[in-house]
PDB file of N, CA and C in Angstrom:
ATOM      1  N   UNK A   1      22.426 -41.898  27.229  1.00  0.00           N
ATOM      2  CA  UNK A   1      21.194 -41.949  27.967  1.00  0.00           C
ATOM      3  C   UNK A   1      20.111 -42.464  27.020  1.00  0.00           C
ATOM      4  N   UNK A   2      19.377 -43.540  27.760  1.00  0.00           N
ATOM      5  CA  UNK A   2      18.311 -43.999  26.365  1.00  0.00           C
ATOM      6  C   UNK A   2      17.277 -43.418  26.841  1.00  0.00           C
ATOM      7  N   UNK A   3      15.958 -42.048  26.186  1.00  0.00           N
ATOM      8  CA  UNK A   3      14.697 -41.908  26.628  1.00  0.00           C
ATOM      9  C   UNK A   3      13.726 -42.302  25.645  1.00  0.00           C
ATOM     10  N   UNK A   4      12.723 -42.479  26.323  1.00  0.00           N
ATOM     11  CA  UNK A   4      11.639 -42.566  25.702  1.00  0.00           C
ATOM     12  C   UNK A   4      11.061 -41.728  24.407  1.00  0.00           C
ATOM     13  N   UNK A   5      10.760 -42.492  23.536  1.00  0.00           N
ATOM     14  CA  UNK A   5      10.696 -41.350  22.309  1.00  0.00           C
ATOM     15  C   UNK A   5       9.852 -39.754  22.927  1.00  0.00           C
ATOM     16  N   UNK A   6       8.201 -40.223  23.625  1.00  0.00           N
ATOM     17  CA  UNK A   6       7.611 -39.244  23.771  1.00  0.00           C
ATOM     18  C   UNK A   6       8.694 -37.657  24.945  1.00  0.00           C
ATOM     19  N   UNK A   7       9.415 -38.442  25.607  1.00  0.00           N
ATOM     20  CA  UNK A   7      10.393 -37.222  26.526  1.00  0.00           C
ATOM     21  C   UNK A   7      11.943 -36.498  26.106  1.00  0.00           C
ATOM     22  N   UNK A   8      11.811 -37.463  24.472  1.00  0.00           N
ATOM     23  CA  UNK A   8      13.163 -37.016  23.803  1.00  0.00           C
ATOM     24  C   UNK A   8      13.597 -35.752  23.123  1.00  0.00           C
ATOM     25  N   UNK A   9      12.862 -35.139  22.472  1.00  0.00           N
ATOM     26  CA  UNK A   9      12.937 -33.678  22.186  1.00  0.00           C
ATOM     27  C   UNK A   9      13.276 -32.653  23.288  1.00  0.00           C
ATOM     28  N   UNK A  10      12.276 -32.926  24.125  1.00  0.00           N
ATOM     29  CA  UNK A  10      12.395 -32.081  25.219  1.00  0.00           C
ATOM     30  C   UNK A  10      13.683 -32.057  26.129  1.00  0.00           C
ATOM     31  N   UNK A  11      14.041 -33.896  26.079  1.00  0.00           N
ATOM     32  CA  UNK A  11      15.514 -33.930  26.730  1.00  0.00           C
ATOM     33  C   UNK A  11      16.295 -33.503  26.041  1.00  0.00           C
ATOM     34  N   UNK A  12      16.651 -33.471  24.932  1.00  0.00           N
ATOM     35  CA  UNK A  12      17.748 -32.424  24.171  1.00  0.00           C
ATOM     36  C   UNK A  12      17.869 -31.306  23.920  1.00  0.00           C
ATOM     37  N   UNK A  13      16.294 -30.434  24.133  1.00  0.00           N
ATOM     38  CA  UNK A  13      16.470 -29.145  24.320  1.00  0.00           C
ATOM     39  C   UNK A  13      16.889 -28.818  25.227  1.00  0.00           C
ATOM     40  N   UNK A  14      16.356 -29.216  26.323  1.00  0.00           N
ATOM     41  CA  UNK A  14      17.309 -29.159  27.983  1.00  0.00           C
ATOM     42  C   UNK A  14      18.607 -29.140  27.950  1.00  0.00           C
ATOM     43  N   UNK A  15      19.272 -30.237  27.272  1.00  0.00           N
ATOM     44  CA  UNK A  15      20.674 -30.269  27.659  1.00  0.00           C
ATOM     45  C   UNK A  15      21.435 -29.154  26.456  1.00  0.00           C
ATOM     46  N   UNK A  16      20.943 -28.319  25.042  1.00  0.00           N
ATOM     47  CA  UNK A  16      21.439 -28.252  24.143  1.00  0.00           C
ATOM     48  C   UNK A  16      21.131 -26.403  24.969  1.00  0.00           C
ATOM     49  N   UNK A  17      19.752 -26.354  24.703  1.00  0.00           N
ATOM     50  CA  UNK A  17      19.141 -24.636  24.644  1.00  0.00           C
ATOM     51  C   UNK A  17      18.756 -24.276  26.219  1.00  0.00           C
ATOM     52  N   UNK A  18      18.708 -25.234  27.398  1.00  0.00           N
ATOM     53  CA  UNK A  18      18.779 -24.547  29.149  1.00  0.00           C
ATOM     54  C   UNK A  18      19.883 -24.680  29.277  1.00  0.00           C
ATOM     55  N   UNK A  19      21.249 -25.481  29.607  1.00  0.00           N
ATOM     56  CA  UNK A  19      22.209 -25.772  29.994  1.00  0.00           C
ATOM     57  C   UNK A  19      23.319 -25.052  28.902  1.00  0.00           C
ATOM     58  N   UNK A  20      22.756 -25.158  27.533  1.00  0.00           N
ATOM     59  CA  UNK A  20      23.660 -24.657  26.184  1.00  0.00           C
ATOM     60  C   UNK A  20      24.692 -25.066  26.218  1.00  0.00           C
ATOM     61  N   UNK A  21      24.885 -26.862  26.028  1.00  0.00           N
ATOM     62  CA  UNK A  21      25.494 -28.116  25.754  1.00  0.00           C
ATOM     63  C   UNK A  21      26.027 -27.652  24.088  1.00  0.00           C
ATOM     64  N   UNK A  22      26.863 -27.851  24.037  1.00  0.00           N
ATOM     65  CA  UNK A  22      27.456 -27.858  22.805  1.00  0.00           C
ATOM     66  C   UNK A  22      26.993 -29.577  22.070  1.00  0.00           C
ATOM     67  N   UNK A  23      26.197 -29.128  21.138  1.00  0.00           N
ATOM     68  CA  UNK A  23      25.818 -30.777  20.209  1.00  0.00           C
ATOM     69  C   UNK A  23      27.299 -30.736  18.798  1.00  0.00           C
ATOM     70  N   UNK A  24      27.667 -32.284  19.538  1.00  0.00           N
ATOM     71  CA  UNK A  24      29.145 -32.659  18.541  1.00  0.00           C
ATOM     72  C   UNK A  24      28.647 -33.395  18.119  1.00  0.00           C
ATOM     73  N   UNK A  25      27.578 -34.144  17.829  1.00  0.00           N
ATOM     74  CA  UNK A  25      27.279 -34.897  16.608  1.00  0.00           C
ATOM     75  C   UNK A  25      25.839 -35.436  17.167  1.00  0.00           C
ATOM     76  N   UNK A  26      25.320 -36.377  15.862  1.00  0.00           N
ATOM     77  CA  UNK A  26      23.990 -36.703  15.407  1.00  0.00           C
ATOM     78  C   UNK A  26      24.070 -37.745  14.472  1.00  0.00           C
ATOM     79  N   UNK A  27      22.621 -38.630  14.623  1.00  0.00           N
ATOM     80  CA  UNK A  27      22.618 -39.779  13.758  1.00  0.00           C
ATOM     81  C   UNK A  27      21.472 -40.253  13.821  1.00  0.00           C
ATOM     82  N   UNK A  28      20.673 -40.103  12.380  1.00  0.00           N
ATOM     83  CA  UNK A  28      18.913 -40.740  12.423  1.00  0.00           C
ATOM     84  C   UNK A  28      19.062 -42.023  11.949  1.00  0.00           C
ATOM     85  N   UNK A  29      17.705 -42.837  12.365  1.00  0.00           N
ATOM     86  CA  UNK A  29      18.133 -43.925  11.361  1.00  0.00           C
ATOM     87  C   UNK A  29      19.062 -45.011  11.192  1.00  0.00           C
ATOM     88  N   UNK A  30      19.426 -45.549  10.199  1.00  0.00           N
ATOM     89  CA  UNK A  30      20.197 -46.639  10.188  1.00  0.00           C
ATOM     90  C   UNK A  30      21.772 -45.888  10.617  1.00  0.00           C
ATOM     91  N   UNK A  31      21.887 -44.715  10.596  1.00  0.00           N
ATOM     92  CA  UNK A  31      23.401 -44.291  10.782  1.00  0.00           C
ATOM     93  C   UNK A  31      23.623 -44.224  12.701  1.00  0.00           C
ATOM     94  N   UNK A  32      22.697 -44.352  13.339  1.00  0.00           N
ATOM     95  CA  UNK A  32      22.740 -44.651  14.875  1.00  0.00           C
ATOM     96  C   UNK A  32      23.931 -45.896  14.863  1.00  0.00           C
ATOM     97  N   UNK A  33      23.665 -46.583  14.137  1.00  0.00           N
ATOM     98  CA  UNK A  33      24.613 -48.006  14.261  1.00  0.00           C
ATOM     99  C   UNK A  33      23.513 -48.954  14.816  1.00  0.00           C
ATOM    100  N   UNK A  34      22.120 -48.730  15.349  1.00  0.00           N
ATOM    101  CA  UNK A  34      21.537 -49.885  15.967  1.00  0.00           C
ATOM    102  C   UNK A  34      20.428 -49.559  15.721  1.00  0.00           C
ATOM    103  N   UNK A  35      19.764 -50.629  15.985  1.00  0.00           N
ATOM    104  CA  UNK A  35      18.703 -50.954  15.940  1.00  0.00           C
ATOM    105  C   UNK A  35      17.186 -50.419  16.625  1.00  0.00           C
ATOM    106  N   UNK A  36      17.488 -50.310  17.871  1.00  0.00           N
ATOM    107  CA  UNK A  36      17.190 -50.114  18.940  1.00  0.00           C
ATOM    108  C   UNK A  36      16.721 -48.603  19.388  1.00  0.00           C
ATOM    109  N   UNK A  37      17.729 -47.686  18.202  1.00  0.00           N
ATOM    110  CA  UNK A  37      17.769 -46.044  18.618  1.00  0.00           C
ATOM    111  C   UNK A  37      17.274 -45.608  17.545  1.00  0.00           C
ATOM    112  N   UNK A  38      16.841 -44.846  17.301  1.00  0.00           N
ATOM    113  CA  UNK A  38      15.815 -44.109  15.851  1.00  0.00           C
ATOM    114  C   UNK A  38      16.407 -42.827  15.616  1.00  0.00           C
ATOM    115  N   UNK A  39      16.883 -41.987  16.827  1.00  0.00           N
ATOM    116  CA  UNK A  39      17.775 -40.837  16.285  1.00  0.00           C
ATOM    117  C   UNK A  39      18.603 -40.269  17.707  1.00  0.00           C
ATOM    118  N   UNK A  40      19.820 -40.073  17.747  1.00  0.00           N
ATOM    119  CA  UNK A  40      20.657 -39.706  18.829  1.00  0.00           C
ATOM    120  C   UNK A  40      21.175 -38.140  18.321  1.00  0.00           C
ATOM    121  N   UNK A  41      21.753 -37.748  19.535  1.00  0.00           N
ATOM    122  CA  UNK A  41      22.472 -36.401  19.585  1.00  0.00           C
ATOM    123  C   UNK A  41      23.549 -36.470  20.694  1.00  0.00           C
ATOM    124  N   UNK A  42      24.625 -35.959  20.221  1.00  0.00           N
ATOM    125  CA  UNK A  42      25.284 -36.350  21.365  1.00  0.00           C
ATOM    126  C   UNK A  42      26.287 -34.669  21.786  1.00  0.00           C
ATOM    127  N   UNK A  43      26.158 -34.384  23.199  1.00  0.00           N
ATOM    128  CA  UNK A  43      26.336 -33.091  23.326  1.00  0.00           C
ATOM    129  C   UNK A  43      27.650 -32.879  24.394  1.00  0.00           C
ATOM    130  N   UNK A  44      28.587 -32.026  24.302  1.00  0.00           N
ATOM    131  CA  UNK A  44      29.522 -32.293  25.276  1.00  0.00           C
ATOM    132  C   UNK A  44      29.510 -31.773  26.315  1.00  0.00           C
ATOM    133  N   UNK A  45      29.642 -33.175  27.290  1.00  0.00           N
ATOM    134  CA  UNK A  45      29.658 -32.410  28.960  1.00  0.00           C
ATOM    135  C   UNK A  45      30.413 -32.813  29.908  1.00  0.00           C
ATOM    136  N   UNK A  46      31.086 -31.211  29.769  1.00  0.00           N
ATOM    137  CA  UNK A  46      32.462 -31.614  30.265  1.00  0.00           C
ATOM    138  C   UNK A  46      33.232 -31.640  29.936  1.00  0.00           C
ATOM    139  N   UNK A  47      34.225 -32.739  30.268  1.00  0.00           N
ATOM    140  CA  UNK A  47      35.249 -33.308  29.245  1.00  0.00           C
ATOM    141  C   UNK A  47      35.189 -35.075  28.719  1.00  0.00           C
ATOM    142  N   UNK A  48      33.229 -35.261  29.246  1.00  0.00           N
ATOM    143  CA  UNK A  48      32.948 -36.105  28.131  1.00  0.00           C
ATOM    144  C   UNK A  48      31.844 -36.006  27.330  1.00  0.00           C
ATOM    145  N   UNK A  49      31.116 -37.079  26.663  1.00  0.00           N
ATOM    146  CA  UNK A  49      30.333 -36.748  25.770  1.00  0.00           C
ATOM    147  C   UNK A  49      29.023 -37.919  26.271  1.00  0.00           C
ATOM    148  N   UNK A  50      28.005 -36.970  25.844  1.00  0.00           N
ATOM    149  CA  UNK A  50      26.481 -37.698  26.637  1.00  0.00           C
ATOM    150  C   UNK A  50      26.043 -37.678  25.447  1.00  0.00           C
ATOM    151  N   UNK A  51      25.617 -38.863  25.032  1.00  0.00           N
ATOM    152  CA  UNK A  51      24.408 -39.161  23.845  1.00  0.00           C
ATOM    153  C   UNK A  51      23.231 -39.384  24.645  1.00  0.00           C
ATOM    154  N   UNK A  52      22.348 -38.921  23.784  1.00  0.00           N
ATOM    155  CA  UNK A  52      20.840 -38.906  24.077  1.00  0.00           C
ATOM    156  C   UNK A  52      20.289 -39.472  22.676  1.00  0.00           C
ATOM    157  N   UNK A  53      19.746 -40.795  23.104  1.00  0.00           N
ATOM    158  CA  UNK A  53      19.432 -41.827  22.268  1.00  0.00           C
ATOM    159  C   UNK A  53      17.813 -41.513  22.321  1.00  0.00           C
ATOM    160  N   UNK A  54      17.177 -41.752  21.768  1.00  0.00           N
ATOM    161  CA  UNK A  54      15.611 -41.507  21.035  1.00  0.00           C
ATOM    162  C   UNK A  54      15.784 -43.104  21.291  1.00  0.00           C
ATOM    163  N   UNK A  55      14.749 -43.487  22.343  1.00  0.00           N
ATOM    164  CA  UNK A  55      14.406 -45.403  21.604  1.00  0.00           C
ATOM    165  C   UNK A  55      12.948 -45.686  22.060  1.00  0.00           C
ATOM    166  N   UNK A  56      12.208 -45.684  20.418  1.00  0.00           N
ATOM    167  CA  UNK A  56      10.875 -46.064  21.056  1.00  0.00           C
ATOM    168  C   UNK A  56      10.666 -47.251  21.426  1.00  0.00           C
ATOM    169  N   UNK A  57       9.471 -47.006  22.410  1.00  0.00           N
ATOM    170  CA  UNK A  57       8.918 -48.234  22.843  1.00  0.00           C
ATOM    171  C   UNK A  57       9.602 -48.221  24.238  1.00  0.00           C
ATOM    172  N   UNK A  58      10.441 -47.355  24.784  1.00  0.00           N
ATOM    173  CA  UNK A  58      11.156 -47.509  26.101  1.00  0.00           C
ATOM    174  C   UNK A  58      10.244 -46.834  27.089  1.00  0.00           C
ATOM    175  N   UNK A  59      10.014 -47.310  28.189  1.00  0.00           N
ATOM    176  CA  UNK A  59       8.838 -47.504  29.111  1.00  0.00           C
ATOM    177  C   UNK A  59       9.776 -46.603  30.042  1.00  0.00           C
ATOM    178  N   UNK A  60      10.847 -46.051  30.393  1.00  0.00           N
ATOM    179  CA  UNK A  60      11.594 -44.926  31.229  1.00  0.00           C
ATOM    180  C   UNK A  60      12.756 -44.636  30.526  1.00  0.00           C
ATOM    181  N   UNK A  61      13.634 -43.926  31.309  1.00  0.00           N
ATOM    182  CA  UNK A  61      15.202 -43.202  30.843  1.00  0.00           C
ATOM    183  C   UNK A  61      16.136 -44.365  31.922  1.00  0.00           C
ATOM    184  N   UNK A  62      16.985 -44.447  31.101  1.00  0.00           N
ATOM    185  CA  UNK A  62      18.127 -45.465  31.482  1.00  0.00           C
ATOM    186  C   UNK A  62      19.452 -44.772  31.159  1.00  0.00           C
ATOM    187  N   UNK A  63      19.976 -44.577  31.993  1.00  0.00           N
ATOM    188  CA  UNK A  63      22.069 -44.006  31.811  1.00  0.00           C
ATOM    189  C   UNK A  63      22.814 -45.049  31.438  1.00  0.00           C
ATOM    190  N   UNK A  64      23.221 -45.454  30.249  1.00  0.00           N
ATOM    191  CA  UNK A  64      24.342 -46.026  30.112  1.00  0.00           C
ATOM    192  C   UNK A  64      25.752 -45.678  29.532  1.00  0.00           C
ATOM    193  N   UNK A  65      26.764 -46.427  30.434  1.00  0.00           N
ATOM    194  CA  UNK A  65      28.640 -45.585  30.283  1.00  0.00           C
ATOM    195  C   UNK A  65      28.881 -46.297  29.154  1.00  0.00           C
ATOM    196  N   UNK A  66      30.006 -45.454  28.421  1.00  0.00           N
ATOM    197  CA  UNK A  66      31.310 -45.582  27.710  1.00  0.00           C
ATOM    198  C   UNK A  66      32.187 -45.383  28.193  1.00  0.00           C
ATOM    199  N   UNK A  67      33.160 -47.057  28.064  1.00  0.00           N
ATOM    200  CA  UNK A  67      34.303 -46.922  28.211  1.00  0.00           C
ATOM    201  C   UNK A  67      35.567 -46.739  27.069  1.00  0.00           C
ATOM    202  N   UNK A  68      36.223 -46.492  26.921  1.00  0.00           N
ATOM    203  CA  UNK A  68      37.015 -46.561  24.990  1.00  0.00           C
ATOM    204  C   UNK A  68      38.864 -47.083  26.072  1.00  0.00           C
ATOM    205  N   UNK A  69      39.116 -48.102  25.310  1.00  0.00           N
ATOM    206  CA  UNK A  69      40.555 -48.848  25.515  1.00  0.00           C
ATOM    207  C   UNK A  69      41.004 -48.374  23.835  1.00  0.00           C
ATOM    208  N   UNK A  70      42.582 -48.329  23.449  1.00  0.00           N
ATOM    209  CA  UNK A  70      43.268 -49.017  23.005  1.00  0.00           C
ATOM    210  C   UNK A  70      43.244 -50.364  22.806  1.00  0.00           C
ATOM    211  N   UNK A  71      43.522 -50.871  23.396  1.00  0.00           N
ATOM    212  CA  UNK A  71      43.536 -52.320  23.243  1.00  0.00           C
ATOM    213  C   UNK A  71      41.880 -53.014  23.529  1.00  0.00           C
ATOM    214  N   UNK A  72      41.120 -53.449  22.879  1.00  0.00           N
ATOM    215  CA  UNK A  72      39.990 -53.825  23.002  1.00  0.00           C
ATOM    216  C   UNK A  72      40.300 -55.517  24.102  1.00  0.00           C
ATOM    217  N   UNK A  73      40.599 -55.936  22.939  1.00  0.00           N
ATOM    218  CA  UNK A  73      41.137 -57.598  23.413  1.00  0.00           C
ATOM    219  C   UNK A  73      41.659 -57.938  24.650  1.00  0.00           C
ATOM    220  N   UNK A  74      42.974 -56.714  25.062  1.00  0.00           N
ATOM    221  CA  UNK A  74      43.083 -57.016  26.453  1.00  0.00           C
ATOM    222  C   UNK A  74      42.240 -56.768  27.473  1.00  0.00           C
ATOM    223  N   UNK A  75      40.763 -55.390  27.257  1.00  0.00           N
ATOM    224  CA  UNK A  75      40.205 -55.176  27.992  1.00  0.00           C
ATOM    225  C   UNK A  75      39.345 -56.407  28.162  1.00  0.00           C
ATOM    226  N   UNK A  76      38.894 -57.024  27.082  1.00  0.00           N
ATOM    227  CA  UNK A  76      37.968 -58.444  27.328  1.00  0.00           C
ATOM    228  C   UNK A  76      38.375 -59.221  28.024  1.00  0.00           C
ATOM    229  N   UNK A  77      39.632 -59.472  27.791  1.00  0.00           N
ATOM    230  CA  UNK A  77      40.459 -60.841  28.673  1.00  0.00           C
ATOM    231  C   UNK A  77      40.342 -60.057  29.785  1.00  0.00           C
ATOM    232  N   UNK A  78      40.605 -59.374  30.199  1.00  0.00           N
ATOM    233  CA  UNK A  78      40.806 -58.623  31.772  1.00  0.00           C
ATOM    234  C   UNK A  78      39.048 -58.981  32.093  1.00  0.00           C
ATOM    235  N   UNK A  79      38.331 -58.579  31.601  1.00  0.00           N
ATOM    236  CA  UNK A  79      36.887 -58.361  32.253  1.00  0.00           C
ATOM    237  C   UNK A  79      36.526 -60.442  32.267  1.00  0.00           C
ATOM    238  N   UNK A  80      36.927 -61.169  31.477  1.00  0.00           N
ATOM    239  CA  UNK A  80      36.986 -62.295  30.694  1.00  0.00           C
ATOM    240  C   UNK A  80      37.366 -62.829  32.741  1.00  0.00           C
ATOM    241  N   UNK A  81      38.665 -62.514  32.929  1.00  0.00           N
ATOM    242  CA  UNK A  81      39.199 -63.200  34.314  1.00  0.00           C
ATOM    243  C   UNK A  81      39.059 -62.956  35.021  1.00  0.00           C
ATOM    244  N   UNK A  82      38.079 -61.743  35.414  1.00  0.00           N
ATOM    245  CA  UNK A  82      37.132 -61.451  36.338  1.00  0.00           C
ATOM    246  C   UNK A  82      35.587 -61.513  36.517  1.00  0.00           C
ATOM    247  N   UNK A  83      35.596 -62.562  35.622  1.00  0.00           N
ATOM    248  CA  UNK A  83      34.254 -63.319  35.371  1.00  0.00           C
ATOM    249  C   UNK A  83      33.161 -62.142  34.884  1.00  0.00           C
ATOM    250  N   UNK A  84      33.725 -61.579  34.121  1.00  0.00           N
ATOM    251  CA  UNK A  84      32.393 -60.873  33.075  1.00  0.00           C
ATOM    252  C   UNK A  84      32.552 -61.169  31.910  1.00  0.00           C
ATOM    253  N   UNK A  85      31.602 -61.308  31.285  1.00  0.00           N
ATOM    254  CA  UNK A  85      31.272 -61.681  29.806  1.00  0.00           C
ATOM    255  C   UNK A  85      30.501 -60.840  28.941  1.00  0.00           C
ATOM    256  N   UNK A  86      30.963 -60.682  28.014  1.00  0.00           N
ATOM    257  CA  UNK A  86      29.950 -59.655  26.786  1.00  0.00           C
ATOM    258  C   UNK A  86      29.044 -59.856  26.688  1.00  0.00           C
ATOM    259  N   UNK A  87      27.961 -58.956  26.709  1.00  0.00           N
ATOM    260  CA  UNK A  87      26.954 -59.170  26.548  1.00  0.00           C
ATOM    261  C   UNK A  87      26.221 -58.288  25.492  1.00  0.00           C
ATOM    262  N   UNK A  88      26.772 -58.754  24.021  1.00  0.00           N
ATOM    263  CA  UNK A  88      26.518 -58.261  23.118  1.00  0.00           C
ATOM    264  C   UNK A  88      24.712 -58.122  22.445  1.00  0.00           C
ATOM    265  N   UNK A  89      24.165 -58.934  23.142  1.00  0.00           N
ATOM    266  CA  UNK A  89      22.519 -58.688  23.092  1.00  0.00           C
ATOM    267  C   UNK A  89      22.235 -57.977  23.639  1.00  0.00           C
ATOM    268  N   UNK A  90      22.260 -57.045  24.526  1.00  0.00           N
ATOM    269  CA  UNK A  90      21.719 -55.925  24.897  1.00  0.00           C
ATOM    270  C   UNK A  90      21.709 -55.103  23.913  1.00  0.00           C
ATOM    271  N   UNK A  91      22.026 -54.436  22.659  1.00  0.00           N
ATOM    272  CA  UNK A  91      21.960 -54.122  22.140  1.00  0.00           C
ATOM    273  C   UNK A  91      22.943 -53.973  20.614  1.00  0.00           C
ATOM    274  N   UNK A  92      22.093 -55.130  19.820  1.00  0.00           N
ATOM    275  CA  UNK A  92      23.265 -55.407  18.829  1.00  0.00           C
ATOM    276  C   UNK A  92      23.493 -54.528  17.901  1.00  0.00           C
ATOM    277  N   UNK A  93      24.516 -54.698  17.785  1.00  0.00           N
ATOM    278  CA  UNK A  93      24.818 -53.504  16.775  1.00  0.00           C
ATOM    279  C   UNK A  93      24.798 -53.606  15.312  1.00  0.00           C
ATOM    280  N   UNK A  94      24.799 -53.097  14.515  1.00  0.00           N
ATOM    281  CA  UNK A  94      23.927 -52.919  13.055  1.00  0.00           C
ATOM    282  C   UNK A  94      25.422 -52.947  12.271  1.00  0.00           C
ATOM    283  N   UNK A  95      26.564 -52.439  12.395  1.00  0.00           N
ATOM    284  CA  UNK A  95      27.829 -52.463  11.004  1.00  0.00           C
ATOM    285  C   UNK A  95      28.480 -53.561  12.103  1.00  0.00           C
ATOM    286  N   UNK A  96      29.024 -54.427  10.825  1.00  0.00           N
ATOM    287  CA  UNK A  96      29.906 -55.321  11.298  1.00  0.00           C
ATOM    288  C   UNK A  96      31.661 -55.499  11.327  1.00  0.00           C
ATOM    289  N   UNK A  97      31.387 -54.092  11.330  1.00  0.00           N
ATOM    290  CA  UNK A  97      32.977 -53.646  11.880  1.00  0.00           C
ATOM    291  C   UNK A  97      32.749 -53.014  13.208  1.00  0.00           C
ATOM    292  N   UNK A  98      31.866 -53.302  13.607  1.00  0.00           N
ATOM    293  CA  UNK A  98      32.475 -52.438  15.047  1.00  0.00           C
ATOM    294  C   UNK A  98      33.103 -52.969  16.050  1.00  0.00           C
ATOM    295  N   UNK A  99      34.065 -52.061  16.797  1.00  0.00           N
ATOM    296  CA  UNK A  99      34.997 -53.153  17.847  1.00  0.00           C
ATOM    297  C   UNK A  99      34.132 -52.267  18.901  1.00  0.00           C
ATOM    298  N   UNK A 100      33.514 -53.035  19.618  1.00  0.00           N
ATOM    299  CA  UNK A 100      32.697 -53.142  21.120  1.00  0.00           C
ATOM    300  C   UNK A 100      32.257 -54.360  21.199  1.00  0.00           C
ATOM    301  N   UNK A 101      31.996 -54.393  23.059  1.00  0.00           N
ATOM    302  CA  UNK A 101      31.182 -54.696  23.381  1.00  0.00           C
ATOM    303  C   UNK A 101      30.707 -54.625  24.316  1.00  0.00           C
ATOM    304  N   UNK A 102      29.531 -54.723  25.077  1.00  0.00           N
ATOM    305  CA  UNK A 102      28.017 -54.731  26.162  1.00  0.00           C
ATOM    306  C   UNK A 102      28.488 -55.542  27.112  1.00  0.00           C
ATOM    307  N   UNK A 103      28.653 -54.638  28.080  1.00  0.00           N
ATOM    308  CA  UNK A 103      28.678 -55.310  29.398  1.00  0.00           C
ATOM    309  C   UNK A 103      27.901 -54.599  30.503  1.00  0.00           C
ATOM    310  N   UNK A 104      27.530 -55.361  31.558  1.00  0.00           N
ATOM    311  CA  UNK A 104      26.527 -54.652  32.838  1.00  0.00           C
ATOM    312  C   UNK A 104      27.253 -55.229  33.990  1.00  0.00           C
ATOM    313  N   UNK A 105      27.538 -54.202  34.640  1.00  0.00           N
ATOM    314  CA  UNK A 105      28.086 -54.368  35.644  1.00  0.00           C
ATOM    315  C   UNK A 105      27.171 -54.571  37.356  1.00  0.00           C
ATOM    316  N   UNK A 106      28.027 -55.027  38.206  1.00  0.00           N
ATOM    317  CA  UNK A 106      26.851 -55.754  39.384  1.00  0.00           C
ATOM    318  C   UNK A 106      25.862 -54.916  39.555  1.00  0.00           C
ATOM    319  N   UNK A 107      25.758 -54.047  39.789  1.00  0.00           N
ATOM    320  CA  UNK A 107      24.314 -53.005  39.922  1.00  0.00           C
ATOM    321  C   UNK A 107      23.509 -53.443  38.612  1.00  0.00           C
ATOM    322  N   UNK A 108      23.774 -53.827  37.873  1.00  0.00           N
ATOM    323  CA  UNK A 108      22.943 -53.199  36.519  1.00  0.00           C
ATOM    324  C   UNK A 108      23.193 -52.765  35.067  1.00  0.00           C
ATOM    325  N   UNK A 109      23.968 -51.589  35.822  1.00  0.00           N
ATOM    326  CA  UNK A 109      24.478 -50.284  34.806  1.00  0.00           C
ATOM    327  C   UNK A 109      25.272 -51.024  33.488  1.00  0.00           C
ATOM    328  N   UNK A 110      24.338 -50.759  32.571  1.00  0.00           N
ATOM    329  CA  UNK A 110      25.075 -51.269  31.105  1.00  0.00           C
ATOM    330  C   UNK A 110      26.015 -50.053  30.886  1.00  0.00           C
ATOM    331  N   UNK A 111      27.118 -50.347  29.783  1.00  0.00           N
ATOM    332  CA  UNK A 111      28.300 -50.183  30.004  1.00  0.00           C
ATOM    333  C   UNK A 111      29.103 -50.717  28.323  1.00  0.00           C
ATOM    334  N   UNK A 112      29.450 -49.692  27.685  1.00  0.00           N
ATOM    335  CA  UNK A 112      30.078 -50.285  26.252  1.00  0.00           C
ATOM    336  C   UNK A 112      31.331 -49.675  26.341  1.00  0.00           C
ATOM    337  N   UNK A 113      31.962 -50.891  26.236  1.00  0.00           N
ATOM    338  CA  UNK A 113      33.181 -51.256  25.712  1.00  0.00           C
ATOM    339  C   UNK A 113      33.942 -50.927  24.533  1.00  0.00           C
ATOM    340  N   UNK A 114      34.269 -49.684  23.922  1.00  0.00           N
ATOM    341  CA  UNK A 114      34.979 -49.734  22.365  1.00  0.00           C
ATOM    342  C   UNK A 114      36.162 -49.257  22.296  1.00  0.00           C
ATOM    343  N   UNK A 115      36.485 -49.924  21.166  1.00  0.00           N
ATOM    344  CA  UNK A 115      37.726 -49.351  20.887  1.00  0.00           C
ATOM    345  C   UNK A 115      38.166 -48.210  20.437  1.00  0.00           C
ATOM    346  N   UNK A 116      39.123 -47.476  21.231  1.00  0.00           N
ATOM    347  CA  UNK A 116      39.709 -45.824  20.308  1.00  0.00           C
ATOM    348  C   UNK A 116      40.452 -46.039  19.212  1.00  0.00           C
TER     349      UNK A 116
END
């Protein structure tokens, strides 16, 4: 979930200390992996996991999915022959090992791609 810096504290107390979300990890700074996020938390719900991304300068809250393949490459070619394409500018990523990538699907809804 990306919020706005000024509604971000408050969104992680919500999900961590009202709901009492178990937080499985954290990352300030350059260890986010991007650019874009200044400090995440990511808390488990469910039997998946919701990051709550800190990104200033964001004008509302936006939901975006993870998907995780095995096989990265075949998932591209598959999305590749159904006429979607990466769209790795939405938010580039900072280490240059990472296997993902950014895709938005017909509604909108951005959507990352990585590898397990």
């Amino acid at each position: 979930m990306k919020i706005p810096a000024p509604d971000w504290a408050a969104t992680v107390a919500f999900y961590r200390d009202t709901l009492g979300l178990e937080v499985v990890d954290e990352a300030e700074g350059e260890a986010t992996g991007t650019a874009t996020v200044s400090h995440t938390v990511a808390v488990r719900f469910g039997p998946t996991t919701l990051w709550l991304d800190r990104v200033p300068g964001a004008a509302r809250s936006d939901v975006w999915l993870e998907l995780r393949t095995p096989h990265l490459e075949s998932a591209r070619e598959r999305l590749a022959r159904a006429g979607h394409q990466p769209l790795d500018t939405v938010e580039p990523f900072t280490a240059p090992d990472t296997r993902a990538h950014w895709y938005r699907n017909p509604a909108g809804v951005v959507h990352l791609l990585t590898e397990e």
